[in-house]
PDB file of N, CA and C in Angstrom:
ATOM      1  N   UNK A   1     134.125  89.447 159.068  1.00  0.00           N
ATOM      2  CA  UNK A   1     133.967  88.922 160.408  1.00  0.00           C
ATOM      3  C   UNK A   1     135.194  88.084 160.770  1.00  0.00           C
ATOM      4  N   UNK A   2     135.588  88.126 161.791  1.00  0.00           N
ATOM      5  CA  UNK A   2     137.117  87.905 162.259  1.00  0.00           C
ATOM      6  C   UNK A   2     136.746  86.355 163.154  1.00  0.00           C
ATOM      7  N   UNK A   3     137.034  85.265 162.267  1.00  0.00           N
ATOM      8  CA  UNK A   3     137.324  83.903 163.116  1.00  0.00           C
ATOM      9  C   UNK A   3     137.724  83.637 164.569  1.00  0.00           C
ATOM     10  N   UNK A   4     137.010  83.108 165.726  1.00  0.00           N
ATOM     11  CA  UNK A   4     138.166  83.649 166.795  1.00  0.00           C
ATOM     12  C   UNK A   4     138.065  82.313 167.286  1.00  0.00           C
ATOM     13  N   UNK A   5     139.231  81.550 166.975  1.00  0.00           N
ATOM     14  CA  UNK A   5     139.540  80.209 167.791  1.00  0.00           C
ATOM     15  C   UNK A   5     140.163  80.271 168.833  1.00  0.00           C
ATOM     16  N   UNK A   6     139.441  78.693 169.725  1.00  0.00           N
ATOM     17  CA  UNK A   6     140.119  78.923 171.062  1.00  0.00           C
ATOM     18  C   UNK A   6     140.797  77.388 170.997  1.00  0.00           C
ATOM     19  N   UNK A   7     141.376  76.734 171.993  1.00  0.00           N
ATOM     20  CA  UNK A   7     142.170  75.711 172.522  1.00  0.00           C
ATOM     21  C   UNK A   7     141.165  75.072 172.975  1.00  0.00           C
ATOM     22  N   UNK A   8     141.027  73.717 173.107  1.00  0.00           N
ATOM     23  CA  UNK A   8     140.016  72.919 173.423  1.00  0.00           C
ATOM     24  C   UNK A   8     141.287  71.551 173.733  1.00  0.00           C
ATOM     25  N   UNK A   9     140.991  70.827 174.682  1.00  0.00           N
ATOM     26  CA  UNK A   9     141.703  69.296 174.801  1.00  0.00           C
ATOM     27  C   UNK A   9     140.220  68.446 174.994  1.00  0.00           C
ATOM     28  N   UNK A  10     140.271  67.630 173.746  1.00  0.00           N
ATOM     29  CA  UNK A  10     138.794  66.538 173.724  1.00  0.00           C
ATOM     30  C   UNK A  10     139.749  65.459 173.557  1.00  0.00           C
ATOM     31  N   UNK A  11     138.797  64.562 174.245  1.00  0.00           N
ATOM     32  CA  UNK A  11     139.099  62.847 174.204  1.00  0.00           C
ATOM     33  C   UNK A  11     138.095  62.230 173.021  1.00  0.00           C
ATOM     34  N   UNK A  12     138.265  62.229 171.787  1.00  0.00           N
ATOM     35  CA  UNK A  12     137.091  61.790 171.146  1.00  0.00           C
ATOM     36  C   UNK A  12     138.143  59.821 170.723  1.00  0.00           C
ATOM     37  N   UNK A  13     137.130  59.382 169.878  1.00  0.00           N
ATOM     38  CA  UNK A  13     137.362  58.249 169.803  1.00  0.00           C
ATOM     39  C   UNK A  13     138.514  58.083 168.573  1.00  0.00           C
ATOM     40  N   UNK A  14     139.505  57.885 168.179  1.00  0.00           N
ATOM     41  CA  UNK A  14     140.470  57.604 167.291  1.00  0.00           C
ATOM     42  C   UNK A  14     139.518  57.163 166.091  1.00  0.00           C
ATOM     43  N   UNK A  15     139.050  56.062 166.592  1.00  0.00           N
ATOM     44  CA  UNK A  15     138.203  55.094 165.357  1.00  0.00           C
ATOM     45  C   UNK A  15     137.160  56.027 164.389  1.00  0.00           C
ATOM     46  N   UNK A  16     136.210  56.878 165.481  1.00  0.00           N
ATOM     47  CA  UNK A  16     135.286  57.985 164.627  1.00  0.00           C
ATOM     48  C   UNK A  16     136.151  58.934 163.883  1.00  0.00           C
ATOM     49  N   UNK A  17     137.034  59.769 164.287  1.00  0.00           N
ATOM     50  CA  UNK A  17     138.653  60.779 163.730  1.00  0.00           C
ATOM     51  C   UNK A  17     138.671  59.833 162.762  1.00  0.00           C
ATOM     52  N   UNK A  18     139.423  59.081 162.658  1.00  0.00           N
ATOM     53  CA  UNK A  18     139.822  58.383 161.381  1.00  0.00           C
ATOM     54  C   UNK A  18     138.718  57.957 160.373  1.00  0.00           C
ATOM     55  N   UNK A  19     137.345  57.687 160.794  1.00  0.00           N
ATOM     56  CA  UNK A  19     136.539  57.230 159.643  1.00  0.00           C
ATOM     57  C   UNK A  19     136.026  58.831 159.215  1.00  0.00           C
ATOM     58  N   UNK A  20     136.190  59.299 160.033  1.00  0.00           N
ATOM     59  CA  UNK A  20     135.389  61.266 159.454  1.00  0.00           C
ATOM     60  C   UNK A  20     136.791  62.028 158.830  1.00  0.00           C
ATOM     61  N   UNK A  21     137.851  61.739 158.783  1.00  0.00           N
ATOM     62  CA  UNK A  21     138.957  62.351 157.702  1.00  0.00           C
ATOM     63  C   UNK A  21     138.711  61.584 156.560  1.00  0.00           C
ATOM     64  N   UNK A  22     138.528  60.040 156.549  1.00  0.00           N
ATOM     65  CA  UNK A  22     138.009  59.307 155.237  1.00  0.00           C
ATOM     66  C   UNK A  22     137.354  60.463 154.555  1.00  0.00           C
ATOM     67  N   UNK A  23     135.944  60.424 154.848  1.00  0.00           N
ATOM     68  CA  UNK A  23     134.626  60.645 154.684  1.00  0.00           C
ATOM     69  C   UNK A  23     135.106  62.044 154.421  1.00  0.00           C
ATOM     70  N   UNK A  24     135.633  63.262 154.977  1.00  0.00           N
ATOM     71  CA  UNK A  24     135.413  64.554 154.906  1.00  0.00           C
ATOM     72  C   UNK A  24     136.532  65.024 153.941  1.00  0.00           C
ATOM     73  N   UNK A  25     137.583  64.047 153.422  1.00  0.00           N
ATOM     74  CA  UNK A  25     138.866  64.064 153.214  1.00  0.00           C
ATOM     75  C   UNK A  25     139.191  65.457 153.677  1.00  0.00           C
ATOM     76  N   UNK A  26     140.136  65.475 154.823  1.00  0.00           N
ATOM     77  CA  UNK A  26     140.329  66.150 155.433  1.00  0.00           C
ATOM     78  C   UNK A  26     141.901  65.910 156.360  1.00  0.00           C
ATOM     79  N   UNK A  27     142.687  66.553 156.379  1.00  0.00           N
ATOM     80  CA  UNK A  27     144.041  66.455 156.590  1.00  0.00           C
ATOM     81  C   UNK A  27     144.790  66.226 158.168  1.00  0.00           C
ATOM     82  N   UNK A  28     143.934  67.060 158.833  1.00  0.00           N
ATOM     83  CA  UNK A  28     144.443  67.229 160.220  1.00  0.00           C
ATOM     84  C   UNK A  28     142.424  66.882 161.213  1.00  0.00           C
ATOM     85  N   UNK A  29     142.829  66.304 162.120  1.00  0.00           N
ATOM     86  CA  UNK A  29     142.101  65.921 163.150  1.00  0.00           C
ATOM     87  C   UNK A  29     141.089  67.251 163.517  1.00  0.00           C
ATOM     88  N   UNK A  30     141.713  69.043 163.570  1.00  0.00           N
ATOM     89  CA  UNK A  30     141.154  69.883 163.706  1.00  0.00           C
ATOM     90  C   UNK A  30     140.599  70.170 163.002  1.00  0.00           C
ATOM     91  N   UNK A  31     140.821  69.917 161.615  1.00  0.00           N
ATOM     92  CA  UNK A  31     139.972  70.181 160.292  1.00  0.00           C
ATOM     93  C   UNK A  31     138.709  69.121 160.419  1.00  0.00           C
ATOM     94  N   UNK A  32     138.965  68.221 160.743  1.00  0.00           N
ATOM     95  CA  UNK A  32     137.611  67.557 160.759  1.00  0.00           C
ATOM     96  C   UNK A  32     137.206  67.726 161.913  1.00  0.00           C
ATOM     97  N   UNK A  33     137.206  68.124 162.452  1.00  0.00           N
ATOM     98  CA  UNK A  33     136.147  68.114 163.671  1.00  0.00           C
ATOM     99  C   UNK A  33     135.522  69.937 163.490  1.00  0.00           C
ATOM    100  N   UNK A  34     136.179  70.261 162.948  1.00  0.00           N
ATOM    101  CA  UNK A  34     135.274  72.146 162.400  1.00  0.00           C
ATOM    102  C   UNK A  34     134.352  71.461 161.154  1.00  0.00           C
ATOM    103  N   UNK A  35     134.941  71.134 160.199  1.00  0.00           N
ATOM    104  CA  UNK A  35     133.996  70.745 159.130  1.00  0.00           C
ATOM    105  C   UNK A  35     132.750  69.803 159.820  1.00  0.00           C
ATOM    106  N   UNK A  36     133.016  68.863 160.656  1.00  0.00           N
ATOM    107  CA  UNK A  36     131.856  67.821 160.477  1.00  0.00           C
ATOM    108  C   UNK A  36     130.792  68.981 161.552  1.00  0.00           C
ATOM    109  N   UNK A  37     131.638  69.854 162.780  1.00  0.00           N
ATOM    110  CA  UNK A  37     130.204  70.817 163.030  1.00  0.00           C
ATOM    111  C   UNK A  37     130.149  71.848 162.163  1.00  0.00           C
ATOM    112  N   UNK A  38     130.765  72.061 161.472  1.00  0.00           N
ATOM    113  CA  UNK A  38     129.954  73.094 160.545  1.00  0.00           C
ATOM    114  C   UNK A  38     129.034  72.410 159.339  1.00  0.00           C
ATOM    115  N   UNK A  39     128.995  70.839 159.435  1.00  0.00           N
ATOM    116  CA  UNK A  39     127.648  70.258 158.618  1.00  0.00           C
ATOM    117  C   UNK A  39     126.713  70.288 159.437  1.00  0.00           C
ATOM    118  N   UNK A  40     127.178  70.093 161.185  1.00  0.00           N
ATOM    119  CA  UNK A  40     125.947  70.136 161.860  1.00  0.00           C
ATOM    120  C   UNK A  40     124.925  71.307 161.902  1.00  0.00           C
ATOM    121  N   UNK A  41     125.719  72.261 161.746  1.00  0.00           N
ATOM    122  CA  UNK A  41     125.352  73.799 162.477  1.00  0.00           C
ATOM    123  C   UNK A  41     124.464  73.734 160.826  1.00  0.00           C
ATOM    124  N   UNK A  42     124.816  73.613 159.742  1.00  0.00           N
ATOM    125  CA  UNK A  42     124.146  73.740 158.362  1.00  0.00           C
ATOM    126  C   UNK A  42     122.374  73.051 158.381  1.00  0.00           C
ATOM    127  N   UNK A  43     122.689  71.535 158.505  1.00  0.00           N
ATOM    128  CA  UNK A  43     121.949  70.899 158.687  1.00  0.00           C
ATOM    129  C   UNK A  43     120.416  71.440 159.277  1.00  0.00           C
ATOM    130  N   UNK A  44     121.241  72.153 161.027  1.00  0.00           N
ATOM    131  CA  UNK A  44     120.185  72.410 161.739  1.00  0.00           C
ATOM    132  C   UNK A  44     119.256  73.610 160.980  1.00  0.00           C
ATOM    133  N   UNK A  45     120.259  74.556 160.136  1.00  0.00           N
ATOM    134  CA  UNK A  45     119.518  75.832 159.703  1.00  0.00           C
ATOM    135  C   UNK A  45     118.347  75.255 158.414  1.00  0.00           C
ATOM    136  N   UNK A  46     119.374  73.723 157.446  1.00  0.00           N
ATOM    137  CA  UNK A  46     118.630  73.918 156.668  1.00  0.00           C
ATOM    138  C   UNK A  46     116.916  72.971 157.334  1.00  0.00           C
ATOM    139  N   UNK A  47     117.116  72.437 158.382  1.00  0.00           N
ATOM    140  CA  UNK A  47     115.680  71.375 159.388  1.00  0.00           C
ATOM    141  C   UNK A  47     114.823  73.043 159.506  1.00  0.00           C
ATOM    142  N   UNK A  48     115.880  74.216 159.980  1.00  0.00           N
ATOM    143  CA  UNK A  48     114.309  75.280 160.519  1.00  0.00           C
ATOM    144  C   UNK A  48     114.235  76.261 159.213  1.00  0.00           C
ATOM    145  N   UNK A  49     114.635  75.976 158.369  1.00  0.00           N
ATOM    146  CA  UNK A  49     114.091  76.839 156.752  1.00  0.00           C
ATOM    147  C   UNK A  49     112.778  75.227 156.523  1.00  0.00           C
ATOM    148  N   UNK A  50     113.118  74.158 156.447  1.00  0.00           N
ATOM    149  CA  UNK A  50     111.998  73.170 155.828  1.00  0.00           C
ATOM    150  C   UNK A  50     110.483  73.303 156.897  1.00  0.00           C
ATOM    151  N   UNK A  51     110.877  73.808 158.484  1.00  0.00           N
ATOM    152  CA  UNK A  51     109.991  73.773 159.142  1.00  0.00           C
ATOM    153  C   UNK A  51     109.317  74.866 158.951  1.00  0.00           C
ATOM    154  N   UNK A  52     109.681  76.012 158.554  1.00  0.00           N
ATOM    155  CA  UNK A  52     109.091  77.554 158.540  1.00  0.00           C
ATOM    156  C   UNK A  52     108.124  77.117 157.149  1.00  0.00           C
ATOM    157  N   UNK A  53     108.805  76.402 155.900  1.00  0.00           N
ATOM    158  CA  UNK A  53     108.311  76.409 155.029  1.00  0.00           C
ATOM    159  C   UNK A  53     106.870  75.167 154.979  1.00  0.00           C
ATOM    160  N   UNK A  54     106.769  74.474 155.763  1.00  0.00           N
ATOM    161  CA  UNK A  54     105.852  73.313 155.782  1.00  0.00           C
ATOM    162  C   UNK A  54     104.581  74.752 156.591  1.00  0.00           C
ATOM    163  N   UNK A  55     104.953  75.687 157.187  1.00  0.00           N
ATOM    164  CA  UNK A  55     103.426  76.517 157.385  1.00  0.00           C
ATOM    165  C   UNK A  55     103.085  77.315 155.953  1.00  0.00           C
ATOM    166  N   UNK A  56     103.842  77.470 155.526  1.00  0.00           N
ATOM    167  CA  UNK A  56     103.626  78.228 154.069  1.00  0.00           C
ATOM    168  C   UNK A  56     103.209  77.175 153.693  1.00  0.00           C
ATOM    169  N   UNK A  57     102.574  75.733 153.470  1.00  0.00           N
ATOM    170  CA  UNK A  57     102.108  74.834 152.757  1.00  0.00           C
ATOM    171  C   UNK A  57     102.894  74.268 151.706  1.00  0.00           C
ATOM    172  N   UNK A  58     102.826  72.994 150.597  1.00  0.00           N
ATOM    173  CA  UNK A  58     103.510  72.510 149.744  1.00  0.00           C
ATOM    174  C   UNK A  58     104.408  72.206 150.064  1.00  0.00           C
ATOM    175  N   UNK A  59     104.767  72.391 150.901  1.00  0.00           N
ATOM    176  CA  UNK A  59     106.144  71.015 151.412  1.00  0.00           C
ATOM    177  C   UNK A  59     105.534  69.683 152.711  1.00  0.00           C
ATOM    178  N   UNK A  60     105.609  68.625 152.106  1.00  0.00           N
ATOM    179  CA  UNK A  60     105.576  67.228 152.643  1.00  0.00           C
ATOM    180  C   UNK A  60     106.447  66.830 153.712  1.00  0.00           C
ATOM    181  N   UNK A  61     105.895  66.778 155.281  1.00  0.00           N
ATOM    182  CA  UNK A  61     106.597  66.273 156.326  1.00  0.00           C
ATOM    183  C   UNK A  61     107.345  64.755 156.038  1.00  0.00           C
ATOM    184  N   UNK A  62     108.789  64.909 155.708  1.00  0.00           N
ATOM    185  CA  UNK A  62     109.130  63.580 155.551  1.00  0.00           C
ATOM    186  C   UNK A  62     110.171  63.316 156.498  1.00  0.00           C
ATOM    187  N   UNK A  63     110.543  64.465 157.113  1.00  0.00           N
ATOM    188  CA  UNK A  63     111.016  64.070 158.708  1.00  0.00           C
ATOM    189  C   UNK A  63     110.992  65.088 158.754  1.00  0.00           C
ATOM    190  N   UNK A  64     111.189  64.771 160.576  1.00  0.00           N
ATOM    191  CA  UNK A  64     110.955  66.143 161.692  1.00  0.00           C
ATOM    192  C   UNK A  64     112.468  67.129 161.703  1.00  0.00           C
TER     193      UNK A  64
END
């Protein structure tokens, strides 16, 4: 499957950029901002695998 990036101009905050290259160690400003949504985009899949699985029973609502 063939990556297809586009050009984007965002105003995000310097202060968040710099504490999420800490955190992600991560080199360039574009690299962290793909990595931290590709934890989001993860995240969300792994919230609707825990929700599918709480109707199959044995798994404990410990957040939504």
């Amino acid at each position: 499957m063939q990556e297809i990036r586009v050009d984007k101009h965002l105003k995000l905050r310097a202060d968040l950029i710099k504490k999420a290259k800490e955190i992600l160690k991560t080199e360039t400003e574009s690299e962290t901002v793909e990595k931290a949504l590709s934890f989001i985009v993860a995240e969300a899949e792994i919230r609707q695998v825990i929700r599918e699985m709480k109707d199959i029973g044995g798994v404990e609502k410990v957040y939504d």
